[in-house]
PDB file of N, CA and C in Angstrom:
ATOM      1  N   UNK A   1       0.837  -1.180   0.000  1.00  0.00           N
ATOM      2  CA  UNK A   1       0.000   0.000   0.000  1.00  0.00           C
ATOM      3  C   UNK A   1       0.884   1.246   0.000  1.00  0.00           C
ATOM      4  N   UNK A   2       0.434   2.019  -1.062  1.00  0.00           N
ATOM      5  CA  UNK A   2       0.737   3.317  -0.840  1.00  0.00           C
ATOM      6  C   UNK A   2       0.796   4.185   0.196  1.00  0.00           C
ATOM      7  N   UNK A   3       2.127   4.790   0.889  1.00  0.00           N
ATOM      8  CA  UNK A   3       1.630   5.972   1.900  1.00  0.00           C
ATOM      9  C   UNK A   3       1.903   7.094   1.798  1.00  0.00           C
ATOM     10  N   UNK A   4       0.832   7.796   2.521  1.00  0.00           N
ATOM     11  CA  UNK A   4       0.628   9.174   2.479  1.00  0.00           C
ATOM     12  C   UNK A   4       2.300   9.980   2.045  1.00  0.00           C
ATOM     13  N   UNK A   5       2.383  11.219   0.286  1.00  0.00           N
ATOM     14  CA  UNK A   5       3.643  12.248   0.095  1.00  0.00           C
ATOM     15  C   UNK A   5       4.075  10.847  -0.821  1.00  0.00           C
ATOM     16  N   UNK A   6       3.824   9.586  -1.230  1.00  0.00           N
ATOM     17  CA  UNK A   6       4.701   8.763  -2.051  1.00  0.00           C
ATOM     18  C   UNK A   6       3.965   8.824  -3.414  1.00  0.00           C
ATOM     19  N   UNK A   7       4.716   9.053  -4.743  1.00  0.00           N
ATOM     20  CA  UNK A   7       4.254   9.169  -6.043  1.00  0.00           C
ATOM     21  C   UNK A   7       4.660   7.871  -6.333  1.00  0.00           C
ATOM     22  N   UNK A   8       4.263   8.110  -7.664  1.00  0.00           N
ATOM     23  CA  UNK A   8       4.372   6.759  -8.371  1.00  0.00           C
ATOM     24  C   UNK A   8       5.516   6.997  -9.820  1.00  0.00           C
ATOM     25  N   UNK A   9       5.350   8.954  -9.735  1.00  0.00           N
ATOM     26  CA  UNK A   9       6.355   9.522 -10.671  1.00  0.00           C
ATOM     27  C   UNK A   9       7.644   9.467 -10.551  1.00  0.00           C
ATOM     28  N   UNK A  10       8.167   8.934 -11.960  1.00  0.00           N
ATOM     29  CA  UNK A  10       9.553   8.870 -12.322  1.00  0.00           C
ATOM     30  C   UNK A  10      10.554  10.022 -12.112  1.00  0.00           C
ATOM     31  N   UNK A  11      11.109  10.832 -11.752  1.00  0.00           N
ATOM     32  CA  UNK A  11      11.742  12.202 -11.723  1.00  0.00           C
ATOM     33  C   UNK A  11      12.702  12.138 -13.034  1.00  0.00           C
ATOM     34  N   UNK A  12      12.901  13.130 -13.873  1.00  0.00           N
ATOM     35  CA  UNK A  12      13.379  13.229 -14.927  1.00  0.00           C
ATOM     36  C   UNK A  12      13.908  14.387 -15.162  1.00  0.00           C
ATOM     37  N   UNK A  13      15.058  15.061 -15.118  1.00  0.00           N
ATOM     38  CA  UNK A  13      15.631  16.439 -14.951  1.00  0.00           C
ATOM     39  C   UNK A  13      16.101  16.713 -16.163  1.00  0.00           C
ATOM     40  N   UNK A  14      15.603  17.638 -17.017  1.00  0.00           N
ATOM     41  CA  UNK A  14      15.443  17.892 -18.291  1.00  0.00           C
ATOM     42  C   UNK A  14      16.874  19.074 -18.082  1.00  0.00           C
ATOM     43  N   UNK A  15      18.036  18.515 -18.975  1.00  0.00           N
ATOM     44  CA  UNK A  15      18.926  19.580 -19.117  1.00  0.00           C
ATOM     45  C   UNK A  15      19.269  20.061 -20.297  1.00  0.00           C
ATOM     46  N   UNK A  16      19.947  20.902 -20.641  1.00  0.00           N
ATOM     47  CA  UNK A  16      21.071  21.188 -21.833  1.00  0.00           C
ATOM     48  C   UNK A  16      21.879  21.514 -22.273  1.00  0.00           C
ATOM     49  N   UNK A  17      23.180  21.106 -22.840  1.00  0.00           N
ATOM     50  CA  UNK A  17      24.101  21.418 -23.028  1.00  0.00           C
ATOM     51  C   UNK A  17      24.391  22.015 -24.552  1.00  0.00           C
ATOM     52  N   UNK A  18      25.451  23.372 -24.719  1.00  0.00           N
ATOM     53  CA  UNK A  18      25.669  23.870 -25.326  1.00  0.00           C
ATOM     54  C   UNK A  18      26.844  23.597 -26.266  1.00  0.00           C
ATOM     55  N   UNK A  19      27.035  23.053 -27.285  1.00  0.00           N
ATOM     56  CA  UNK A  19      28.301  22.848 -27.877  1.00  0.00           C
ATOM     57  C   UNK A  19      29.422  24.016 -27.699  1.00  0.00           C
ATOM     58  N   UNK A  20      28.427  25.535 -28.001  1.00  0.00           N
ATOM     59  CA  UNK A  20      29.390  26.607 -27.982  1.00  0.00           C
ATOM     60  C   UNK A  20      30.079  26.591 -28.908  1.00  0.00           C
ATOM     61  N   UNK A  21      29.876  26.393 -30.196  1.00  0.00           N
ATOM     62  CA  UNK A  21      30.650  26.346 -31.528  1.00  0.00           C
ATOM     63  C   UNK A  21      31.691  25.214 -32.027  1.00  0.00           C
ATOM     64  N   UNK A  22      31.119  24.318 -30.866  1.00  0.00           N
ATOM     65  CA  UNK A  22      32.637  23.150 -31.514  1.00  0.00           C
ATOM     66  C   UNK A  22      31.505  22.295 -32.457  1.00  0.00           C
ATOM     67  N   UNK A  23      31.278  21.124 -33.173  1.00  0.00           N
ATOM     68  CA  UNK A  23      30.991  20.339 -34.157  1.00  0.00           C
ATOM     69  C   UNK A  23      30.488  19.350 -33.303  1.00  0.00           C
ATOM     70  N   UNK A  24      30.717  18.520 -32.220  1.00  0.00           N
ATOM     71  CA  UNK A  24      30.511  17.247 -31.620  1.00  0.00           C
ATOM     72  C   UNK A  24      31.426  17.302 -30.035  1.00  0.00           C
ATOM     73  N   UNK A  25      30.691  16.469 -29.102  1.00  0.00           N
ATOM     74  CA  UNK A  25      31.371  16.144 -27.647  1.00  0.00           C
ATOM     75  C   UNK A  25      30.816  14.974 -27.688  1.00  0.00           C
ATOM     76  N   UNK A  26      32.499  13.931 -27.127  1.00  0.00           N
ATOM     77  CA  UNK A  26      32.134  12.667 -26.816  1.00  0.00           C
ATOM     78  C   UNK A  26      31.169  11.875 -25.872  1.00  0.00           C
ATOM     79  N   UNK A  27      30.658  11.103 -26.197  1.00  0.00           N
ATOM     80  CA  UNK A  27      29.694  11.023 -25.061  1.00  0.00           C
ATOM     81  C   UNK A  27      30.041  10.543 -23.663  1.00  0.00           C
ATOM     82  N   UNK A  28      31.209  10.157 -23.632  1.00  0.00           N
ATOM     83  CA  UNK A  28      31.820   9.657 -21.958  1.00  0.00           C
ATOM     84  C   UNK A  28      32.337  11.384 -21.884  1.00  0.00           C
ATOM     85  N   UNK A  29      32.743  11.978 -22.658  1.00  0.00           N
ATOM     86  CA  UNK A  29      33.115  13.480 -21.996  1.00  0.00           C
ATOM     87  C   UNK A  29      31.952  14.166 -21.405  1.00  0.00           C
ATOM     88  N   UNK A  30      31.339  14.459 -22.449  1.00  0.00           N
ATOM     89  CA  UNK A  30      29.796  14.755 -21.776  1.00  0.00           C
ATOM     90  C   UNK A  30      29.164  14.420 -20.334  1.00  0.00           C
ATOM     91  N   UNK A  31      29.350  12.877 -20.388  1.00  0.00           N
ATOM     92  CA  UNK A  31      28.927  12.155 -18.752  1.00  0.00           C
ATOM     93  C   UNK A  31      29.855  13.015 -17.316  1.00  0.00           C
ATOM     94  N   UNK A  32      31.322  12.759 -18.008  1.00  0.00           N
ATOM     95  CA  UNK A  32      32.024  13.306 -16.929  1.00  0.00           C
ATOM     96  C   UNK A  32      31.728  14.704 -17.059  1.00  0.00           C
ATOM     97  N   UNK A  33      31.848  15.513 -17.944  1.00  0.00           N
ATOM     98  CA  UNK A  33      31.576  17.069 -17.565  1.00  0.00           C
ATOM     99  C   UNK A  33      30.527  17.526 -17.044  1.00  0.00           C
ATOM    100  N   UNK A  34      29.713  16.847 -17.317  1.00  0.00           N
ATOM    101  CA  UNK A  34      28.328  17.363 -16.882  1.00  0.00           C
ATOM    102  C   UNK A  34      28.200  16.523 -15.254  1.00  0.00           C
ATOM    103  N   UNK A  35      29.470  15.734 -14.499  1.00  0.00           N
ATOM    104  CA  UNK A  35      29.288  15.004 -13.466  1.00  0.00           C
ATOM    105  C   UNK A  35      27.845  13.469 -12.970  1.00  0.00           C
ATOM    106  N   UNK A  36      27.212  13.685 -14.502  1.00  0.00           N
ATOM    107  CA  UNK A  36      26.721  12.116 -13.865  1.00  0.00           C
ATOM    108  C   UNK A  36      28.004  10.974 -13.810  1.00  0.00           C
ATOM    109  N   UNK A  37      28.395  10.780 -14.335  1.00  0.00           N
ATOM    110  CA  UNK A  37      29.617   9.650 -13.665  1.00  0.00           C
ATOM    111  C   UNK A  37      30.523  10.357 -13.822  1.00  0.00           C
ATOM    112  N   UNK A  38      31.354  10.057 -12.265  1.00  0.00           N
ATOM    113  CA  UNK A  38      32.392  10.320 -11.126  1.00  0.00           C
ATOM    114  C   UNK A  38      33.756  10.596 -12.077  1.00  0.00           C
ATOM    115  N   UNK A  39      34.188  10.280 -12.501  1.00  0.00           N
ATOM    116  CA  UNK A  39      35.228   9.971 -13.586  1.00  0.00           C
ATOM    117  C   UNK A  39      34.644   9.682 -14.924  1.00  0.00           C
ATOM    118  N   UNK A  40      35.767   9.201 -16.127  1.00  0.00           N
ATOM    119  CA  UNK A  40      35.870   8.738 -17.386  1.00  0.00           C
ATOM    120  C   UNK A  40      35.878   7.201 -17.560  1.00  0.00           C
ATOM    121  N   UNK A  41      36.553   6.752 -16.315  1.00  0.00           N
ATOM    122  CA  UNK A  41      36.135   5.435 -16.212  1.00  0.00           C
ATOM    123  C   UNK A  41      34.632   4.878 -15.850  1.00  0.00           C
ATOM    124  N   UNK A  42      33.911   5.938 -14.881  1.00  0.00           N
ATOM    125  CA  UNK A  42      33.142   5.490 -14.474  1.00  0.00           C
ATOM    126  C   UNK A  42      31.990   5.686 -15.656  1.00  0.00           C
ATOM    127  N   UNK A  43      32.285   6.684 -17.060  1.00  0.00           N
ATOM    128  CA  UNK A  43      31.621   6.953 -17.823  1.00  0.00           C
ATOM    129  C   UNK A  43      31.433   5.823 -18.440  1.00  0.00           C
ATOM    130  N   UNK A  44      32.588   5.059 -18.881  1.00  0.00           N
ATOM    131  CA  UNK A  44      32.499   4.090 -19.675  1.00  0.00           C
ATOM    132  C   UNK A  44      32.085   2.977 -18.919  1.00  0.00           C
ATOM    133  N   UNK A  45      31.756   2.284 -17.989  1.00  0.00           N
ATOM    134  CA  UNK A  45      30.773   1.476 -17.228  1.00  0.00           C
ATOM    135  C   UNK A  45      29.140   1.775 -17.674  1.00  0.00           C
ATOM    136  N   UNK A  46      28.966   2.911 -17.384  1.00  0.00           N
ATOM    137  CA  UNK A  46      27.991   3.401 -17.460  1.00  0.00           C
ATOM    138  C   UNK A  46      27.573   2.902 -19.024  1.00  0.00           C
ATOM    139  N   UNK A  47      27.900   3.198 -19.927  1.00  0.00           N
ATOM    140  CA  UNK A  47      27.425   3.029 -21.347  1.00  0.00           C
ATOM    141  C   UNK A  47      28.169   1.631 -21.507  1.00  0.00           C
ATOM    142  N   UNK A  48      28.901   1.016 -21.376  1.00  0.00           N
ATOM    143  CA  UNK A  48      28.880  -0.693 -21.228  1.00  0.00           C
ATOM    144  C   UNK A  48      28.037  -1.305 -21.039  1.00  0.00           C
ATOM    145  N   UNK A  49      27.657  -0.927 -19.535  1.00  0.00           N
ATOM    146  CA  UNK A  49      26.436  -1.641 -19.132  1.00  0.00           C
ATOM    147  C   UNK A  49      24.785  -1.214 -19.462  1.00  0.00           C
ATOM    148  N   UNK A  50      24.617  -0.402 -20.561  1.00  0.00           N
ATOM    149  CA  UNK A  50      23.969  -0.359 -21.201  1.00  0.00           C
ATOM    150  C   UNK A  50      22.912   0.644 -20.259  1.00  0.00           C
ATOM    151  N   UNK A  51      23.791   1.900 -19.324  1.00  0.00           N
ATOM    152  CA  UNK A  51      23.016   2.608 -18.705  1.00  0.00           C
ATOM    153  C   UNK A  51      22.688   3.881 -19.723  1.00  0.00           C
ATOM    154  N   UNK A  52      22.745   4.171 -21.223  1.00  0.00           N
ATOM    155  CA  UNK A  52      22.451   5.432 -21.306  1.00  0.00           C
ATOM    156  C   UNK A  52      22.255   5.147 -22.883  1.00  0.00           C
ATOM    157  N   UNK A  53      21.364   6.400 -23.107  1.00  0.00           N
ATOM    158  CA  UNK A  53      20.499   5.719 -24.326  1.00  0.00           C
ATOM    159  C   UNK A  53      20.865   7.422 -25.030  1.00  0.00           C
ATOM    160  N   UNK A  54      21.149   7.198 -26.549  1.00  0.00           N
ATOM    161  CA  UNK A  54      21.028   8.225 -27.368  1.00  0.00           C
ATOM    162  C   UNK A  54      19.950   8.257 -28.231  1.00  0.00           C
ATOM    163  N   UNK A  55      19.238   9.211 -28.456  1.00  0.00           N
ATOM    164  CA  UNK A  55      18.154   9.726 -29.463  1.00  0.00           C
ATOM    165  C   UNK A  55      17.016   8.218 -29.394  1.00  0.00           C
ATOM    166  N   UNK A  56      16.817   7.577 -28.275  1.00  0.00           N
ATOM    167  CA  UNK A  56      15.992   6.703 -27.415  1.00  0.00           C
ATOM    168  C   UNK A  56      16.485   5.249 -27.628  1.00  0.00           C
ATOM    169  N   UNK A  57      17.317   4.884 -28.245  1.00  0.00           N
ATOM    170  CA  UNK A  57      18.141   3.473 -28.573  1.00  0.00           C
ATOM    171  C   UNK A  57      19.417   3.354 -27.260  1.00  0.00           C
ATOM    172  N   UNK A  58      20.031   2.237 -26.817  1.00  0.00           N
ATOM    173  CA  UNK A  58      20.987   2.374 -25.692  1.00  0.00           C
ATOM    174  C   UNK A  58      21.885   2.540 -27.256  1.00  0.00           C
ATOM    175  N   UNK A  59      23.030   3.055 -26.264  1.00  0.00           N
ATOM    176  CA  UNK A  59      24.139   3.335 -26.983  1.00  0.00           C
ATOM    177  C   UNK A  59      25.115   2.497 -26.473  1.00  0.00           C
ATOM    178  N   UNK A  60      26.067   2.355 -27.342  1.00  0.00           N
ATOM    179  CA  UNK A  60      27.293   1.161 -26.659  1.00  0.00           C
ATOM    180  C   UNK A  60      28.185   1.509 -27.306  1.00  0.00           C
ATOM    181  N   UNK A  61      28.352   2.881 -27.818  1.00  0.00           N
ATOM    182  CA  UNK A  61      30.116   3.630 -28.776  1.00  0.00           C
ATOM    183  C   UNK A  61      30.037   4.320 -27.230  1.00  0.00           C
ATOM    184  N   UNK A  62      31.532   4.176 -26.459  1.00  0.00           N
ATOM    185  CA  UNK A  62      31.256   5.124 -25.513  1.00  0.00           C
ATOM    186  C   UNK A  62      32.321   6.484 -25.892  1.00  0.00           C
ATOM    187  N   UNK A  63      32.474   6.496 -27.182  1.00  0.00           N
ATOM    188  CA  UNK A  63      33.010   7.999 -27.898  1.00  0.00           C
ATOM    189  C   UNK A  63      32.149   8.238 -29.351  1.00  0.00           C
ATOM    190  N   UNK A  64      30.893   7.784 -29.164  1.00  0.00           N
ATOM    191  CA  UNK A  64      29.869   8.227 -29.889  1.00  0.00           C
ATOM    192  C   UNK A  64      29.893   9.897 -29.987  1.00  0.00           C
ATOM    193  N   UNK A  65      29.904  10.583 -31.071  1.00  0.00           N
ATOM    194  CA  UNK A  65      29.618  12.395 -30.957  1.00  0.00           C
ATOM    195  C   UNK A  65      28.263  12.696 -31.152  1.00  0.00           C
ATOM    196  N   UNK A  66      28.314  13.682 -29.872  1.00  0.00           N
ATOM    197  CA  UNK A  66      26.874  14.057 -29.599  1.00  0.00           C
ATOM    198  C   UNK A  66      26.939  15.339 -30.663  1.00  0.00           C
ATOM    199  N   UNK A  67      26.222  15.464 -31.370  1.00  0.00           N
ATOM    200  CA  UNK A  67      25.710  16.656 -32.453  1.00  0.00           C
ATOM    201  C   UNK A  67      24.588  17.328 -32.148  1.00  0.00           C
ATOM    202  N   UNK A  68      24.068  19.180 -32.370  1.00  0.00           N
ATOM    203  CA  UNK A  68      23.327  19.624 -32.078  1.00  0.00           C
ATOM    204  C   UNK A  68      22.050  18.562 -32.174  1.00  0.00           C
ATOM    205  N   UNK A  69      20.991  18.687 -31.402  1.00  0.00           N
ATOM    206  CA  UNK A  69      19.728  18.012 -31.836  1.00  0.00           C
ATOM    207  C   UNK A  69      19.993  16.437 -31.282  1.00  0.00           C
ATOM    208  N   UNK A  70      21.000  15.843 -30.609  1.00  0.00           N
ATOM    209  CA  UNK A  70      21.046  14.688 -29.779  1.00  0.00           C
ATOM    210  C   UNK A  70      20.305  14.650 -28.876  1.00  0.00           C
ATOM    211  N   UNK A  71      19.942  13.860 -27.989  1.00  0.00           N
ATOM    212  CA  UNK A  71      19.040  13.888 -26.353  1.00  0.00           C
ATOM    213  C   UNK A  71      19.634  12.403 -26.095  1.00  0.00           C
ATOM    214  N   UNK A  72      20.188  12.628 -25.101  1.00  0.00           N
ATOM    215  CA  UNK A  72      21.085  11.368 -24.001  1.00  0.00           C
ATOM    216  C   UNK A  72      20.122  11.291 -22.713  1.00  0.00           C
ATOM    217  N   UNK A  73      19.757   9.981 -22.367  1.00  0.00           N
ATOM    218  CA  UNK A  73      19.060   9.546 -21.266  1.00  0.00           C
ATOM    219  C   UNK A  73      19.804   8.816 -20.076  1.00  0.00           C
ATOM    220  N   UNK A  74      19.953   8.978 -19.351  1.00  0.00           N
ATOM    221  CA  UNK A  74      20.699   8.454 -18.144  1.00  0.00           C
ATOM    222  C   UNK A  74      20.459   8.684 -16.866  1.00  0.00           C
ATOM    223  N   UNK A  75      20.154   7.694 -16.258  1.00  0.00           N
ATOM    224  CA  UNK A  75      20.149   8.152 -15.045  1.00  0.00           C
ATOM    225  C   UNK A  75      18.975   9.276 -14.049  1.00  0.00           C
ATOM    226  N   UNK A  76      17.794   8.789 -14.661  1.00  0.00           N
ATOM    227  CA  UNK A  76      16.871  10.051 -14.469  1.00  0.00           C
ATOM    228  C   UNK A  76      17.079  11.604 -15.175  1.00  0.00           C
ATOM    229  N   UNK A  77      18.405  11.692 -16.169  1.00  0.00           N
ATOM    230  CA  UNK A  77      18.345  13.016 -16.701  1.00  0.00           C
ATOM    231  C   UNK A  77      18.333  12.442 -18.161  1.00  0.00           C
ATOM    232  N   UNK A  78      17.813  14.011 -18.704  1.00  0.00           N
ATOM    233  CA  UNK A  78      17.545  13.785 -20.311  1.00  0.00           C
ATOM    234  C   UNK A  78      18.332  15.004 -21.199  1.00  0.00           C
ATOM    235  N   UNK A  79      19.438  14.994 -21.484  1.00  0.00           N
ATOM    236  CA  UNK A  79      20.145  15.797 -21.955  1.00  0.00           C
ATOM    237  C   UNK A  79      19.684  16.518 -23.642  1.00  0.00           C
ATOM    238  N   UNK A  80      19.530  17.643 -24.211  1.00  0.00           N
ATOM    239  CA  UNK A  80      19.560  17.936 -25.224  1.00  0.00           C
ATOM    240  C   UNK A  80      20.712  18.512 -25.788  1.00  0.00           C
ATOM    241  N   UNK A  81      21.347  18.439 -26.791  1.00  0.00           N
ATOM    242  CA  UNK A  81      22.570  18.688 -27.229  1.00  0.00           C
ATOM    243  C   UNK A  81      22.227  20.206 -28.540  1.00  0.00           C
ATOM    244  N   UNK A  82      22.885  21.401 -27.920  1.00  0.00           N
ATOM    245  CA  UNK A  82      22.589  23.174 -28.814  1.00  0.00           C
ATOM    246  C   UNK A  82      23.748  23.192 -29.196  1.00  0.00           C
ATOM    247  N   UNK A  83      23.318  24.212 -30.132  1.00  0.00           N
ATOM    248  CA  UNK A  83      24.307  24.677 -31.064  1.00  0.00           C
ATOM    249  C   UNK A  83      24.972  25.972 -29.943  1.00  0.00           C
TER     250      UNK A  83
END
């Protein structure tokens, strides 16, 4: 049974990142810069184990380039990738 203040909603933190004029960011760079995983190692776990999904497919290049108009899912966040 449900108790009283408990949802049933997923939390999903809608972010975005700006290229700022470069062409593409790797997607384990991305993870670490933006701090969902701890390190570069811990980036590449992360997309090994099949925690993070590009444009809604998992991804498994973990130096896949994110290009304007990407959206990365991980971890309760949903990244959009700007020019």
């Amino acid at each position: 049974m449900k108790k009283r203040g408990q949802s049933n909603l997923n939390l999903i933190i809608k972010m975005k990142f700006n290229l700022n004029g470069a062409e593409y960011i790797e997607l384990i760079k991305l993870l670490k810069l933006l701090r969902i995983a701890e390190s570069g190692g811990h980036a590449k776990i992360m997309v090994e184990d099949g925690e993070v999904k590009l444009n809604g497919q998992v991804e498994s290049r973990k130096r896949a380039k994110l290009r304007v108009g990407d959206v990365v899912e991980t971890v309760g966040k949903k990244i959009t990738i700007e020019a």
